[in-house]
Protein backbone atom coordinates (compact mmCIF):
# COMPACT_ATOMS: atom_id res chain seq x y z
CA UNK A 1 -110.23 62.17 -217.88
CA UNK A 2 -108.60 62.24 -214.65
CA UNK A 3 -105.18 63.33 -216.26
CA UNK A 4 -107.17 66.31 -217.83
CA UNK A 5 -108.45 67.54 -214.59
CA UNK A 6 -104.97 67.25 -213.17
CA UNK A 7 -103.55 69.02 -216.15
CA UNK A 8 -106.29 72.03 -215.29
CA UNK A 9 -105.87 71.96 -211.67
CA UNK A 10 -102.53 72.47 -212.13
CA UNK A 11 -103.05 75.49 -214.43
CA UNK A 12 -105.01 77.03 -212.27
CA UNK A 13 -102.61 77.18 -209.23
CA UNK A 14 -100.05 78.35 -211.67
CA UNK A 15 -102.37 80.72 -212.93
CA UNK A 16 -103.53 82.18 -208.86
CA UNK A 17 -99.42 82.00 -208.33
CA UNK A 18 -98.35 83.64 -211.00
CA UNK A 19 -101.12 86.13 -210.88
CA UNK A 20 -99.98 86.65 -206.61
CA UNK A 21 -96.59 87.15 -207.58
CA UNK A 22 -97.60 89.79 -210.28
CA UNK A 23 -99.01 91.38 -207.56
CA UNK A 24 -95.82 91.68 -205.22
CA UNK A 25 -93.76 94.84 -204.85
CA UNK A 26 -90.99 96.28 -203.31
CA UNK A 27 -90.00 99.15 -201.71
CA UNK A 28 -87.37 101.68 -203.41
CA UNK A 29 -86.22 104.41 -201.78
CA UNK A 30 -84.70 107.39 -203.34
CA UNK A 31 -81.94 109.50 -201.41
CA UNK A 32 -82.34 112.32 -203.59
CA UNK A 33 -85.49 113.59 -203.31
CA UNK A 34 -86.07 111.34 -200.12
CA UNK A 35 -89.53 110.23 -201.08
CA UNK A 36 -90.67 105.91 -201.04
CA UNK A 37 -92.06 104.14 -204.29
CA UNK A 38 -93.54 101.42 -204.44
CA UNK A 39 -91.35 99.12 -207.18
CA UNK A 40 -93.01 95.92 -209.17
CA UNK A 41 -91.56 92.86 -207.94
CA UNK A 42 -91.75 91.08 -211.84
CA UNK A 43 -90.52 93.55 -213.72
CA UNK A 44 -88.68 96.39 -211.73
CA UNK A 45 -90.79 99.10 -213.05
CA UNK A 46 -91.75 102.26 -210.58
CA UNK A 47 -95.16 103.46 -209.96
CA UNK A 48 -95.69 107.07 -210.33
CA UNK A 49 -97.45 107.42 -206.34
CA UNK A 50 -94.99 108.70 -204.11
CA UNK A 51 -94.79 108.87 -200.28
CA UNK A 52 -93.18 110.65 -197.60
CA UNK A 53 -93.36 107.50 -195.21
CA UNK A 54 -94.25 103.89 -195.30
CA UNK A 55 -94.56 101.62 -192.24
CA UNK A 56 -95.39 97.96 -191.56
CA UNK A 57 -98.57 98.03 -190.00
CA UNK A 58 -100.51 94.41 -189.74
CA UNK A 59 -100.71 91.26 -191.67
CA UNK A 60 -98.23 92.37 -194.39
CA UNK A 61 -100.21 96.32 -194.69
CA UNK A 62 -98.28 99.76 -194.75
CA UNK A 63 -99.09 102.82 -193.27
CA UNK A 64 -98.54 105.33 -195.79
CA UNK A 65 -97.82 109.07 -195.44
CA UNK A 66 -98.12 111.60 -198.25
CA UNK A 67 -98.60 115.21 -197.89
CA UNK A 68 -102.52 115.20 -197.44
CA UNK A 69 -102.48 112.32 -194.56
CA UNK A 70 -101.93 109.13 -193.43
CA UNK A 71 -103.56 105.91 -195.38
CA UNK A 72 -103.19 102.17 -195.37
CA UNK A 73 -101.85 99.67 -198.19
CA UNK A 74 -102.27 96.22 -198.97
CA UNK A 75 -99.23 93.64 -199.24
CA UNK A 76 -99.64 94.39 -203.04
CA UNK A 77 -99.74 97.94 -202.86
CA UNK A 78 -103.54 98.36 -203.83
CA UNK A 79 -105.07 101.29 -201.09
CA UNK A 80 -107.18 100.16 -198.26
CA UNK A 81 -107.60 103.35 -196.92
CA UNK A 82 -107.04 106.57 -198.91
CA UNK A 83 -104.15 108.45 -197.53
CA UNK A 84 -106.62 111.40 -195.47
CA UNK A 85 -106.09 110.98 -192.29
CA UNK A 86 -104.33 112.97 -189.30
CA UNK A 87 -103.00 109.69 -187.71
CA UNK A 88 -103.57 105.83 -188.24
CA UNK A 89 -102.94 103.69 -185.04
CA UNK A 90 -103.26 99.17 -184.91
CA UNK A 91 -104.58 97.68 -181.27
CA UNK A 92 -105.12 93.68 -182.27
CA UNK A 93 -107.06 93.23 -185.18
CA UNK A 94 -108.33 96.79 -185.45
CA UNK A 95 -107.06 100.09 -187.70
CA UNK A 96 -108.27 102.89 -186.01
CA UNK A 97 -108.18 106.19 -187.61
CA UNK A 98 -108.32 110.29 -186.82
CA UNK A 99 -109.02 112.72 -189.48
CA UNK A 100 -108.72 116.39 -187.68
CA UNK A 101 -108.24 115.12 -185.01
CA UNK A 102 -111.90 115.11 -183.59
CA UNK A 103 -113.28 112.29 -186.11
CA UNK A 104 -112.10 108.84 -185.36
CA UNK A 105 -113.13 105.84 -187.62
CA UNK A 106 -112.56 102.00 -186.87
CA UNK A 107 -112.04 99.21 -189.18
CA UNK A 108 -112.14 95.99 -188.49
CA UNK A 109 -109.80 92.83 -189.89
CA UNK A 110 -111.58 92.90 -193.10
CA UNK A 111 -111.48 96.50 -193.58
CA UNK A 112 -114.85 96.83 -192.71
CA UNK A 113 -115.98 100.48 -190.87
CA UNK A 114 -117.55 99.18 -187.90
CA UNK A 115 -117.60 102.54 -186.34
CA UNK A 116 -117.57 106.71 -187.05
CA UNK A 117 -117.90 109.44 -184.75
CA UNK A 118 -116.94 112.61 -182.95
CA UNK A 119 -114.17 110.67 -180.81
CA UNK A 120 -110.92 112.29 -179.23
CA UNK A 121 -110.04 109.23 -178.36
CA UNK A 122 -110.70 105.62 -178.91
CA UNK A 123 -108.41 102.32 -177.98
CA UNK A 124 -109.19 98.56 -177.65
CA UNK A 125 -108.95 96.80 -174.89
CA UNK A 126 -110.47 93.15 -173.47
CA UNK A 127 -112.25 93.25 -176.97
CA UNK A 128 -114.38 96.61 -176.08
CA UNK A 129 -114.20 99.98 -177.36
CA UNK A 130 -112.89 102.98 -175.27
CA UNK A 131 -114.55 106.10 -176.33
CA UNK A 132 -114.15 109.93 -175.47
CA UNK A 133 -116.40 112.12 -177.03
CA UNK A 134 -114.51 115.47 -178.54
CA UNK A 135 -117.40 117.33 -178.08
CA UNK A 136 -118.18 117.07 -174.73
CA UNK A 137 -115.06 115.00 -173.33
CA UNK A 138 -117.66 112.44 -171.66
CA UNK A 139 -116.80 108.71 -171.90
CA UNK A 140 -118.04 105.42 -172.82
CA UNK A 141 -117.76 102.03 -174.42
CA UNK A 142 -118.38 100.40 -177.18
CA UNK A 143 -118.28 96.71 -178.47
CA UNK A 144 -116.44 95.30 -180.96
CA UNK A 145 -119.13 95.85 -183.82
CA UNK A 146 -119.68 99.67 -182.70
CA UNK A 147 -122.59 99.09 -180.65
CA UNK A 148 -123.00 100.72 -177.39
CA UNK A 149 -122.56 99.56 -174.29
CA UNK A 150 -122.05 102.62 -172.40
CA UNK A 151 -123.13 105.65 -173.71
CA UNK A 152 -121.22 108.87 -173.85
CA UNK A 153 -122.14 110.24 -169.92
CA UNK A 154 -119.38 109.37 -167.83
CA UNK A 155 -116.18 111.68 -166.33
CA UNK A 156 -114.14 108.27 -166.52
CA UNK A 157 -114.63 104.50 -167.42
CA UNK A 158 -111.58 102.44 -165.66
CA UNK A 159 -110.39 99.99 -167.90
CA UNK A 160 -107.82 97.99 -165.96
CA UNK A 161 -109.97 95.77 -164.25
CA UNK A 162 -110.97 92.05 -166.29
CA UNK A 163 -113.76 92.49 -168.35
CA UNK A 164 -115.25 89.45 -167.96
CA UNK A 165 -117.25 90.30 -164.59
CA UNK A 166 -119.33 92.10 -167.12
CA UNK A 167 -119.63 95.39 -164.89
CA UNK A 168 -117.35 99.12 -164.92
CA UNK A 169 -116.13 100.77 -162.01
CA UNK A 170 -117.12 104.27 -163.70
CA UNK A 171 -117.00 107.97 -162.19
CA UNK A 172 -119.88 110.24 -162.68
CA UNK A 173 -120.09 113.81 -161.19
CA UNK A 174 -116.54 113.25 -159.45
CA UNK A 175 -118.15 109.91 -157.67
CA UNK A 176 -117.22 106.35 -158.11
CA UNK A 177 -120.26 103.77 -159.05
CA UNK A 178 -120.49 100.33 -161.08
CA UNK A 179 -122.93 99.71 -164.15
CA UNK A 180 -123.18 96.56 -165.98
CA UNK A 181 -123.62 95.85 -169.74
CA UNK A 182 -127.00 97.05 -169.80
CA UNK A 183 -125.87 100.88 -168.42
CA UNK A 184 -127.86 99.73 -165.25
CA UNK A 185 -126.88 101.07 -162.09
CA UNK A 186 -125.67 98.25 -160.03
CA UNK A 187 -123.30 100.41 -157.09
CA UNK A 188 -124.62 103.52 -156.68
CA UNK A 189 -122.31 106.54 -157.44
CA UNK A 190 -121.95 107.46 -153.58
CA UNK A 191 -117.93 106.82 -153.27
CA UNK A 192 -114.81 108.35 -153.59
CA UNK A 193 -112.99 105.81 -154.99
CA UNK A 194 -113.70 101.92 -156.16
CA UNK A 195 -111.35 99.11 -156.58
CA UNK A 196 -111.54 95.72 -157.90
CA UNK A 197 -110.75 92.81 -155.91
CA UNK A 198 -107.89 90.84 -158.32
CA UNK A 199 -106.68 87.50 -158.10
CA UNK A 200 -103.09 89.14 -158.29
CA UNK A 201 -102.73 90.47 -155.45
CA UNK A 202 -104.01 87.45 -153.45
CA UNK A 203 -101.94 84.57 -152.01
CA UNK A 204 -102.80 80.96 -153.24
CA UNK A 205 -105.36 79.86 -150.89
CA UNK A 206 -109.25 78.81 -151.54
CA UNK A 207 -111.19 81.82 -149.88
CA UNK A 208 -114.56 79.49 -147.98
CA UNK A 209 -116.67 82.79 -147.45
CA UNK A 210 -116.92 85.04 -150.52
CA UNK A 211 -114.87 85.13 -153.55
CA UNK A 212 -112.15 87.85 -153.86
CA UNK A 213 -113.66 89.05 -157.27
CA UNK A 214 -116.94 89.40 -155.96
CA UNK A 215 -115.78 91.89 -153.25
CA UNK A 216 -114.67 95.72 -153.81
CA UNK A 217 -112.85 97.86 -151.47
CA UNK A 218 -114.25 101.71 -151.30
CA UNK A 219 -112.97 104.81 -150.05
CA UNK A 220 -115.65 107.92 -148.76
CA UNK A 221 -112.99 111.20 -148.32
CA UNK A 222 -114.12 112.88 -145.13
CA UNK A 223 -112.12 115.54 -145.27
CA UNK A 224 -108.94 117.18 -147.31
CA UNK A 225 -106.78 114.63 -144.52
CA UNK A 226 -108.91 111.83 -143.38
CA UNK A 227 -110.75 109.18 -145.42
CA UNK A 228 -112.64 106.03 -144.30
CA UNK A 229 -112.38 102.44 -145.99
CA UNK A 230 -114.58 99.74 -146.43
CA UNK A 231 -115.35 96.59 -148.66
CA UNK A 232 -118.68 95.89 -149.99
CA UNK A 233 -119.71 93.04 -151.67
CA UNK A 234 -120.75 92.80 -155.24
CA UNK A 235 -124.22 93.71 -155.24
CA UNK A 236 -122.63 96.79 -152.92
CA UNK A 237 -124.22 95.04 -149.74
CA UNK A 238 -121.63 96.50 -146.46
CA UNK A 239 -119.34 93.94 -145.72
CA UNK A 240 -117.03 95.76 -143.65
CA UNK A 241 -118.14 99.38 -142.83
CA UNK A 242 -116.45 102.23 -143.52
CA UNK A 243 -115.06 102.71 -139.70
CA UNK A 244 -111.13 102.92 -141.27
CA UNK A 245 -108.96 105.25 -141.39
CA UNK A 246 -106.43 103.44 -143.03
CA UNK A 247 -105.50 99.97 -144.01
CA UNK A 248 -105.08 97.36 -146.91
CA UNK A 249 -108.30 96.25 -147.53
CA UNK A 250 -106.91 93.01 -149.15
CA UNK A 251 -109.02 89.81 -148.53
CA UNK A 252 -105.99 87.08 -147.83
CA UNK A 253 -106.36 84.39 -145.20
CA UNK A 254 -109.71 85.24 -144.35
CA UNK A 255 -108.76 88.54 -142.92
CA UNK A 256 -108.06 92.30 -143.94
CA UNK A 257 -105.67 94.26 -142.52
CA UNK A 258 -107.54 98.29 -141.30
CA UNK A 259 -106.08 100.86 -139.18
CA UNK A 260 -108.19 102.63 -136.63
CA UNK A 261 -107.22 105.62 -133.79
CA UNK A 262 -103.92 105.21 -135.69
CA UNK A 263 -103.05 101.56 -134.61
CA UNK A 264 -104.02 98.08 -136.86
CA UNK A 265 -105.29 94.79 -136.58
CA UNK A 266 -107.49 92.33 -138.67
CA UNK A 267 -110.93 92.03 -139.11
CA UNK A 268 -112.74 89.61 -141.20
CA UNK A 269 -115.60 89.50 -143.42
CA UNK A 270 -118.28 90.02 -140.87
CA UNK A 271 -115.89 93.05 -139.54
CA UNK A 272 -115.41 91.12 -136.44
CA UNK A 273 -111.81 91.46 -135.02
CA UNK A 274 -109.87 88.78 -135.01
CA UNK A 275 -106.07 90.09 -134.10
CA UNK A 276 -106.15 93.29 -132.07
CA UNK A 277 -105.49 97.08 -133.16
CA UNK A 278 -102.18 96.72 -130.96
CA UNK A 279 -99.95 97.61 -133.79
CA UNK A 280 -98.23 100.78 -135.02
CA UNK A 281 -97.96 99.01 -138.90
CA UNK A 282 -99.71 96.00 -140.61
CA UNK A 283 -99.28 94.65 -143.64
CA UNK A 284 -101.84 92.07 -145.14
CA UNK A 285 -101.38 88.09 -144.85
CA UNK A 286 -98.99 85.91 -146.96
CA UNK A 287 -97.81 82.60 -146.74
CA UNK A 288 -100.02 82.36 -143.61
CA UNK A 289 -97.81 85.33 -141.64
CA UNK A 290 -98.01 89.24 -141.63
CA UNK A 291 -95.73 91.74 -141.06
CA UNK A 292 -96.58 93.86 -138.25
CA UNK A 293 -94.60 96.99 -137.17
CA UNK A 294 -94.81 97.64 -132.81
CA UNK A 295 -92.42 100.05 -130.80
CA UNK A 296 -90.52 100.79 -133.84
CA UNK A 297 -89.08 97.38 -134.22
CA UNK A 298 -90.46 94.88 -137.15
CA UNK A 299 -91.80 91.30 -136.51
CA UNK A 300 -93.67 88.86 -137.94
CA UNK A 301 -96.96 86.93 -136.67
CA UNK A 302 -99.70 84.32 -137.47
CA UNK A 303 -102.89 84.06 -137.80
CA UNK A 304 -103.40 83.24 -134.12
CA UNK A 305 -101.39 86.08 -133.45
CA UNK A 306 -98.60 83.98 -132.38
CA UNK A 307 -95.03 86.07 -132.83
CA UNK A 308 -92.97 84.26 -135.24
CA UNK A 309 -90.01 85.94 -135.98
CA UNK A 310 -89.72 88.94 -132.98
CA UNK A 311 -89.87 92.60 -132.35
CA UNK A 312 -86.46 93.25 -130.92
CA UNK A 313 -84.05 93.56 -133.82
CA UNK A 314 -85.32 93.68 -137.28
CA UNK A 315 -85.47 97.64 -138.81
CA UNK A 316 -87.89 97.00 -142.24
CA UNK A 317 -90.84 95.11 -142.97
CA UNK A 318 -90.75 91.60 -144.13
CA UNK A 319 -91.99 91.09 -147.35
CA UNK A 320 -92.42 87.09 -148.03
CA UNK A 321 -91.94 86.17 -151.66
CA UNK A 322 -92.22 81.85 -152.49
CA UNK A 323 -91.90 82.06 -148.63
CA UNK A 324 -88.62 84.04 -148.93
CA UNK A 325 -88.18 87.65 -147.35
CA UNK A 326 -84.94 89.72 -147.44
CA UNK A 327 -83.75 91.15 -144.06
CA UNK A 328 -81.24 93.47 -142.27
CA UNK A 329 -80.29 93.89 -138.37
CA UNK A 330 -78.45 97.24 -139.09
CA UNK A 331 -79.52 98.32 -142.82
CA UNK A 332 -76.17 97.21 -144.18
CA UNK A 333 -75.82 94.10 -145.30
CA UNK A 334 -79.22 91.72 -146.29
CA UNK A 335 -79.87 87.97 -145.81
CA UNK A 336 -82.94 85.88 -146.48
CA UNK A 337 -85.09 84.68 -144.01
CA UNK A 338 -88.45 81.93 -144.43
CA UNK A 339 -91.77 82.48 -142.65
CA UNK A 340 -90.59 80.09 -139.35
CA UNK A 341 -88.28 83.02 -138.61
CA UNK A 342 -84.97 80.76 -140.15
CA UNK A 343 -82.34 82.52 -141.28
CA UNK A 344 -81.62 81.19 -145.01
CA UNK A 345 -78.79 83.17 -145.93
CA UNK A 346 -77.11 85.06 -143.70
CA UNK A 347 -76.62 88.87 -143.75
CA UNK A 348 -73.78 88.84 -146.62
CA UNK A 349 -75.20 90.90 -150.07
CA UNK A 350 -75.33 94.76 -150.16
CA UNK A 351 -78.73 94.50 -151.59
CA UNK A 352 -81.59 92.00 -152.60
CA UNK A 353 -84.41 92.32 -155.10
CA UNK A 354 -87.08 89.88 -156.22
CA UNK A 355 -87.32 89.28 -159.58
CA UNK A 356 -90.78 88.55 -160.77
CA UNK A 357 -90.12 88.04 -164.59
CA UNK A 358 -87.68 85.96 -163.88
CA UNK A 359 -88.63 84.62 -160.52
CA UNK A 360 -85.47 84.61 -158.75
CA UNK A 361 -83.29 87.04 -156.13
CA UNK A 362 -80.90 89.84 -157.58
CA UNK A 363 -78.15 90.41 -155.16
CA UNK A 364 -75.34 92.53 -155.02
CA UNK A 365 -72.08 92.18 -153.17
CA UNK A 366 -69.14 94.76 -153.59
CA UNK A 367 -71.06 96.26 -157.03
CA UNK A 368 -71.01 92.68 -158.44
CA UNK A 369 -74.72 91.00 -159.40
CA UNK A 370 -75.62 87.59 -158.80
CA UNK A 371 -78.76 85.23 -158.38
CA UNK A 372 -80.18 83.19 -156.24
CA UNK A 373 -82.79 80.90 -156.86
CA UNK A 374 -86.13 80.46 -154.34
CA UNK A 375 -84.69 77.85 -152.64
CA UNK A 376 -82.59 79.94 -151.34
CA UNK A 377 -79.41 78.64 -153.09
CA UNK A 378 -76.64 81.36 -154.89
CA UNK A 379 -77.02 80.23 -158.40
CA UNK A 380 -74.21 82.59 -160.10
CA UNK A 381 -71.91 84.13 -157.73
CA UNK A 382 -72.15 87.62 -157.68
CA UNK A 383 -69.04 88.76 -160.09
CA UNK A 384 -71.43 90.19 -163.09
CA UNK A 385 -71.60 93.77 -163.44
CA UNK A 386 -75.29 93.12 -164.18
CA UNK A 387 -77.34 90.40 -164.30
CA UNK A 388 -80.84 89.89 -166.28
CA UNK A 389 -82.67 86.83 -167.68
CA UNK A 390 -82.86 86.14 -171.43
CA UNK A 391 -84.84 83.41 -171.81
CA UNK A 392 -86.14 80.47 -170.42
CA UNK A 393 -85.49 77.07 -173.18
CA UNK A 394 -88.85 75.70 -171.72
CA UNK A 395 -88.22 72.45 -173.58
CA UNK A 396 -85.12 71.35 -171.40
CA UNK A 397 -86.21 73.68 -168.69
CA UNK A 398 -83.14 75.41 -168.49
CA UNK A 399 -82.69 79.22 -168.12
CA UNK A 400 -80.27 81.41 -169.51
CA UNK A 401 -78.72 85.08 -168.63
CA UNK A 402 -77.40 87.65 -170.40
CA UNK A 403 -74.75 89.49 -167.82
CA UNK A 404 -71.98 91.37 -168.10
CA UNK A 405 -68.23 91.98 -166.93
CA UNK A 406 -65.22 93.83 -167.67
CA UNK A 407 -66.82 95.93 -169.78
CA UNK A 408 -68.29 92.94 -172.14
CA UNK A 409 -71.47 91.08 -172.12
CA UNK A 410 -72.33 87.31 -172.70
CA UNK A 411 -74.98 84.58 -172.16
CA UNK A 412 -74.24 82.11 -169.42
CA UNK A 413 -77.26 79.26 -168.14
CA UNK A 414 -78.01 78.84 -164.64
CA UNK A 415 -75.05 76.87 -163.27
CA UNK A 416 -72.93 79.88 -164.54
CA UNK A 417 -71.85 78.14 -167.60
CA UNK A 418 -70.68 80.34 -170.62
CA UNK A 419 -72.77 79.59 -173.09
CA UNK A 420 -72.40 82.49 -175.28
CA UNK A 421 -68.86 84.54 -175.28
CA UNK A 422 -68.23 88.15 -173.65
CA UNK A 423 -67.69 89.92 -176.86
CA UNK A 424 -70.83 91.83 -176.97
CA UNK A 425 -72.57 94.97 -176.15
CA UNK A 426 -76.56 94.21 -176.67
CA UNK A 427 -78.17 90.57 -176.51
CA UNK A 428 -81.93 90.32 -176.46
CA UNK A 429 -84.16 88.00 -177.65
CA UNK A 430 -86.74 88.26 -179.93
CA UNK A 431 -89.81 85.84 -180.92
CA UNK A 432 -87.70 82.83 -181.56
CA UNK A 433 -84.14 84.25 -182.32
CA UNK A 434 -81.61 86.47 -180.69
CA UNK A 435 -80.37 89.78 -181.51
CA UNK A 436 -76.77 90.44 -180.90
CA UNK A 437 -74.57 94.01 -181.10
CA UNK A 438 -71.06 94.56 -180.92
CA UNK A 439 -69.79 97.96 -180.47
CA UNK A 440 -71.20 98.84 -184.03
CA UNK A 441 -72.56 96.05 -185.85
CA UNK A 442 -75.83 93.99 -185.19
CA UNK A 443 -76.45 90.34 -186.11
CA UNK A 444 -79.00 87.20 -185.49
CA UNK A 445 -78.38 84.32 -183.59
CA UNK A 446 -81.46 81.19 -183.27
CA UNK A 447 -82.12 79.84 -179.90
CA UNK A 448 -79.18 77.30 -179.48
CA UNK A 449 -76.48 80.54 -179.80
CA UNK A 450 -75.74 79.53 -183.39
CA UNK A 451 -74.72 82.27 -185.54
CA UNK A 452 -77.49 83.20 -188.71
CA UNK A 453 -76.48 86.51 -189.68
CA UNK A 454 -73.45 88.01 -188.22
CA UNK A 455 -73.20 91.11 -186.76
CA UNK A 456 -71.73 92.93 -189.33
CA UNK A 457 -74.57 95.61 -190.30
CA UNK A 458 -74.38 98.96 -188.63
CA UNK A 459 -78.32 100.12 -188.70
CA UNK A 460 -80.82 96.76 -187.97
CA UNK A 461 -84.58 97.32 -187.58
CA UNK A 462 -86.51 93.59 -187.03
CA UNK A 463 -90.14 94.03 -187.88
CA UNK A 464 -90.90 90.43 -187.72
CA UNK A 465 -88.31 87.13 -188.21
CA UNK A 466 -89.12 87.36 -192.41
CA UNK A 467 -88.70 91.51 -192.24
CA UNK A 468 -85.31 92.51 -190.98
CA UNK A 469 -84.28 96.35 -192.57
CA UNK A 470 -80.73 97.01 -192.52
CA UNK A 471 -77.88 98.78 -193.87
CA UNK A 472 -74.62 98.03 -194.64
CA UNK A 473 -71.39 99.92 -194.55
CA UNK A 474 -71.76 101.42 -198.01
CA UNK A 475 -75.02 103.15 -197.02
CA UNK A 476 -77.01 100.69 -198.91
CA UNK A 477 -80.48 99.64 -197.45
CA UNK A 478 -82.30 96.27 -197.55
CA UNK A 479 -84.54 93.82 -196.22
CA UNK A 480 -83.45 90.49 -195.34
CA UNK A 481 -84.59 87.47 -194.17
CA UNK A 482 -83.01 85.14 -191.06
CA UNK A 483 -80.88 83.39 -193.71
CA UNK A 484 -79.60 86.75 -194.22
CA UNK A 485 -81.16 86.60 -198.28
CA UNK A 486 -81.62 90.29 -199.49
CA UNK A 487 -85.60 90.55 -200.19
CA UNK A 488 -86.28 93.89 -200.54
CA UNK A 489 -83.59 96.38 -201.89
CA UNK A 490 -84.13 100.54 -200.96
């Protein structure tokens, strides 16, 4: 008995694989008439439906064009969406789709229409639904099931602030207010501008009187040249009036740096002054000094006010990165200097740049790139004739660069070590392999610089590591995998 029901358990995988792989198909091209097929993987034979275009899409589906529209297959060629629309467009997990240009459907992962309207213009973003009527150009959003959230009133909904707080910044006749998930009024619509305290722009330190995302900075225009700034709270209770002409109304170190009768200082959150408006130019706090501008000269202070680094030679603001800032005493040459005013590297590079991606310095000396590291230490000598970081090998926490010089490009890691030799024009990487061009050809390389395909096809496209189109030097096309076997032939 228990051999039997092995013997028909078996079958019946070989009958779902068999029945899959029935399904499969490829893609044939034909150069004469320039139109796609879709070919049967078993047995070679064409079917009769052809198209002008087909694209990956998501999760192994094509976009399909023919001459009436744009629709959507399946891996196995069966239709998902009938080819009748303007334009087809992916954000995540959703197909959204136009039809003449004023109609705008959504589907959902399982192909499910979750929502149909009169929409110009609809896009996904922190798992909510964008919306512009095309009727009356008046926005709103949706969630992820089509229900509303916001209806179709507002000039503008800003979408770049985290959606999690569970509130808009919205405009409404040419004003600025904040609603919540309910549509319910929660700032009125009184300013001329709203903005979002974020986490980003804030150094690390524990804020003890109000946190930065429950605070917004807002701007009334008085007139075509003046406006006044503020920061109200997030019920839209006055925090600091709007007395400002100017300012960055960023909440770092307990203080915000505002401009009044065209000089600065710092207030803080009860607006009472806590550093004088001495100062020609202030920037906010960082690393627990400011920049400050006075009689045309640059320094730095503290919190107490205290100068730090002094007024009498520096030309440009300091702007402190890990603690780091560049410098210059006669716009020249650049050094680094740290927030107790020490001078880390003296004034020798022709220019420095922070790096965030790869959080380092890019200097240049004599056209030559180099890097140095935020300790303040040159890691490759400036002799590259550019500089940029690959990747980081997070398992052996070792970074490496693709640069170039005399004329070729390579891969060295950060003690300047060629890894990877100059005999190449492109090197990227991409998911977990590396894409490599000479002056022609393109190839594959996995993460330890070994080769996997070698660069010896003229035209590559990578959809994903398992989809690679290229073609060859016979004009052939194909898709192939990262062991370089042909699976797909055009």
């Amino acid at each position: 008995m228990k051999a039997l029901k092995q013997a028909i358990f078996t079958f019946l995988i070989l009958l779902y694989v068999n029945m899959l792989s029935a399904q499969q198909f490829e893609i044939f091209y034909d150069f004469e008439t320039k139109l796609y097929q879709l070919q049967d993987g078993q047995t070679g034979e064409l079917r009769p439906e052809t198209y002008e275009n087909i694209e990956y899409n998501r999760e192994g589906n094509y976009i399909i064009k023919t001459k009436e529209g744009s629709g959507l297959l399946n891996a196995y060629g069966d239709i998902l969406l009938e080819p009748v629309y303007d334009r087809i467009s992916t954000y995540g997990k959703y197909d959204i789709a136009r039809k003449n240009y004023d109609l705008t459907e959504v589907y959902n992962s399982k192909f499910e229409k979750i929502l149909e309207g009169a929409y110009s213009n609809v896009y996904l973003k922190d798992n909510v639904l964008y919306v512009t009527s095309s009727k009356t150009k008046k926005r709103g959003v949706l969630d992820s099931l089509g229900a509303i959230i916001l209806p179709l009133e507002y000039d503008y909904v800003k979408d770049y602030y985290p959606q999690d707080t569970e509130r808009f910044v919205c405009i409404k006749g040419g004003k600025h207010g904040v609603v919540d998930y309910n549509n319910e009024v929660v700032i009125p619509f009184i300013y001329d501008d709203i903005l979002l305290f974020n986490n980003d722009y804030l150094d690390p330190q524990n804020l003890d009187v109000i946190e930065p995302e429950k605070m917004y900075s807002v701007v009334k225009n008085i007139s075509n040249t003046e406006l006044k700034i503020g920061v109200i709270d997030y019920q839209g209770t006055t925090l600091v009036p709007l007395d400002y002409s100017n300012g960055y109304p960023i909440f770092t170190h307990d203080l915000f740096a505002m401009g009044k009768d065209n000089k600065f200082g710092y207030v803080d959150i009860k607006n009472e002054v806590k550093i004088p408006f001495i100062y020609d130019e202030a920037l906010p706090f960082y690393y627990e000094v400011a920049s400050v501008k006075k009689n045309n000269r640059y320094g730095v202070i503290n919190e107490n006010n205290d100068v730090i680094i002094p007024f009498d030679v520096y030309r440009s603001h300091f702007v402190f990165t890990h603690g780091l800032s560049k410098f210059s005493l006669n716009h020249g040459k650049y050094g680094l200097i740290n927030t107790k005013g020490e001078i880390v590297i003296p004034q020798i590079y022709d220019t420095i740049e922070y790096v965030v991606l790869g959080r380092y310095f890019r200097v240049k000396k004599d056209g030559k790139s180099g890097i140095v590291n935020l300790e303040g230490k040159e890691i490759i000598p400036p002799k590259y004739s550019f500089v940029q970081t690959l990747f980081k090998d997070e398992e052996h926490n070792k970074t490496y660069y693709f640069v170039g010089i005399d004329g070729k490009n390579g891969v060295v890691d950060e003690n300047d070590t060629v890894v990877l030799d100059f005999k190449y024009r492109y090197v990227g990487k991409y998911e977990d392999f590396i894409v490599v061009s000479t002056d022609n050809k393109h190839g594959i390389l996995d993460l330890e610089f070994k080769e996997l395909i070698p660069p010896k096809y003229p035209k590559m496209r990578i959809h994903s590591k398992n989809w690679i189109s290229v073609g060859d030097d016979e004009g052939r096309s194909f898709n192939i995998d990262l062991s370089g076997n042909i699976t797909t032939k055009f």
